[in-house]
C-alpha atoms as a PDB file:
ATOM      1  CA  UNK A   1       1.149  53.035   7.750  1.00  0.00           C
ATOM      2  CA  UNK A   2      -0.795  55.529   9.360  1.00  0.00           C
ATOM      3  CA  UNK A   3      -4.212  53.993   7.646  1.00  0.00           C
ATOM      4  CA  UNK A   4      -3.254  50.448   9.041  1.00  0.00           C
ATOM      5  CA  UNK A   5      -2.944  51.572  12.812  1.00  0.00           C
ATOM      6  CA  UNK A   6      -6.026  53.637  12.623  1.00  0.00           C
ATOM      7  CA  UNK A   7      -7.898  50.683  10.927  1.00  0.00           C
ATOM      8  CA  UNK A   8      -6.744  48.014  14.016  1.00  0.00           C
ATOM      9  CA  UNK A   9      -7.327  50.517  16.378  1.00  0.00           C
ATOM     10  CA  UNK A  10     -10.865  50.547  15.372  1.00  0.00           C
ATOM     11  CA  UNK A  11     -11.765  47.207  14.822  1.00  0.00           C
ATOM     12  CA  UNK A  12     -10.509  46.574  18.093  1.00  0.00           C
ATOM     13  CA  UNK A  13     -12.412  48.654  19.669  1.00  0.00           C
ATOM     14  CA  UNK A  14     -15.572  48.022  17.159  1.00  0.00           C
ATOM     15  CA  UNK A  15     -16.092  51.382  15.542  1.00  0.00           C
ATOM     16  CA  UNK A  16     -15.360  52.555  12.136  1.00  0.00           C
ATOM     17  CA  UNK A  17     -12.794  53.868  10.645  1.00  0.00           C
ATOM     18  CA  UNK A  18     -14.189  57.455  10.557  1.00  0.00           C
ATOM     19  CA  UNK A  19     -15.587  57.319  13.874  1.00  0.00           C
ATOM     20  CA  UNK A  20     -11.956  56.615  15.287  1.00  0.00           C
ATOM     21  CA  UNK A  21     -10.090  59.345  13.333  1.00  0.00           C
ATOM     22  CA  UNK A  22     -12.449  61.732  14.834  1.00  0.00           C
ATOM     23  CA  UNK A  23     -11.854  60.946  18.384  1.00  0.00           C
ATOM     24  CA  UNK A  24      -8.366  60.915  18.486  1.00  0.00           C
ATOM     25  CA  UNK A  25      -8.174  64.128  16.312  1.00  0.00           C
ATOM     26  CA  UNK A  26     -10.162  65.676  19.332  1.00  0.00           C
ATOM     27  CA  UNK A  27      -6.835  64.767  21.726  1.00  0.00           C
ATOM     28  CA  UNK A  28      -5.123  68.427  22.463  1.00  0.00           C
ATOM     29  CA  UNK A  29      -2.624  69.205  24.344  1.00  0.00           C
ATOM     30  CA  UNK A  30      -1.780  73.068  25.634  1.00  0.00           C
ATOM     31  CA  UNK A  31       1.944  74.018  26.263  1.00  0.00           C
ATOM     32  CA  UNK A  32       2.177  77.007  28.229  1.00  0.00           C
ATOM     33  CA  UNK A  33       4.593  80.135  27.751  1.00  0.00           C
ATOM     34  CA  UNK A  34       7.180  78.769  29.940  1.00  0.00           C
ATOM     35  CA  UNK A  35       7.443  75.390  28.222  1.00  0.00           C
ATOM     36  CA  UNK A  36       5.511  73.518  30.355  1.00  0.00           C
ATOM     37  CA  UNK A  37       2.550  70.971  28.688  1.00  0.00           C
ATOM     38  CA  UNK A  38      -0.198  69.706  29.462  1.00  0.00           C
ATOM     39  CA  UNK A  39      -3.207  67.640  27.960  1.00  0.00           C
ATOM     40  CA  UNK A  40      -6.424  68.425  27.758  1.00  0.00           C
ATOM     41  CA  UNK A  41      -9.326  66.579  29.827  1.00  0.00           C
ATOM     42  CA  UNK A  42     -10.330  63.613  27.450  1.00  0.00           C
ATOM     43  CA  UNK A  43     -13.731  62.930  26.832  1.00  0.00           C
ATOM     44  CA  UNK A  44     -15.783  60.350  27.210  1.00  0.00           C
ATOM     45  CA  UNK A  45     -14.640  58.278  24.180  1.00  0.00           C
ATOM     46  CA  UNK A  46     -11.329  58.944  24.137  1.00  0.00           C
ATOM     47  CA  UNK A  47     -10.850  57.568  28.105  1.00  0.00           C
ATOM     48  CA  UNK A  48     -13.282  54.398  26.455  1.00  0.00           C
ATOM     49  CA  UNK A  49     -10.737  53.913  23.046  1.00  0.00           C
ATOM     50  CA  UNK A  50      -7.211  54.695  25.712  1.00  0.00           C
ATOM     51  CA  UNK A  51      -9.092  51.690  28.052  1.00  0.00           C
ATOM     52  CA  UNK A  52     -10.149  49.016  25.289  1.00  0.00           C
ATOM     53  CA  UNK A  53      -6.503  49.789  23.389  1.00  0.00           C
ATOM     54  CA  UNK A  54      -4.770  49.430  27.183  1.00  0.00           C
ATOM     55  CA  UNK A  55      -2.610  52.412  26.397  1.00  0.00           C
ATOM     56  CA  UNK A  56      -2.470  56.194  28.150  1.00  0.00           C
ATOM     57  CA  UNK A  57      -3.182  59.269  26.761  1.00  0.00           C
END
């Protein structure tokens, strides 16, 4: 299942497979001692993939 969404995600956004898996692996997030969260400042190509799918990160 997890294959299949990866594999739209990319053709959508006309990269490969590969190329995808790698920028969303490079999405952290930090959660702090007193249980607060928070994410990471995305790069470049992850604020480009979050635009073309039309979903936030």
């Amino acid at each position: 299942m997890t294959y299949a969404i990866i594999a739209i995600m990319a053709h959508r956004c006309g990269k490969t497979y590969d190329e995808t898996v790698e920028i969303l692996s490079g999405i952290k997030e930090v959660q702090y001692t007193n249980g607060l969260h928070s994410q990471v400042e995305l790069t470049r190509d992850q604020k480009e993939l979050s635009e073309k799918l039309s979903i936030e990160l």
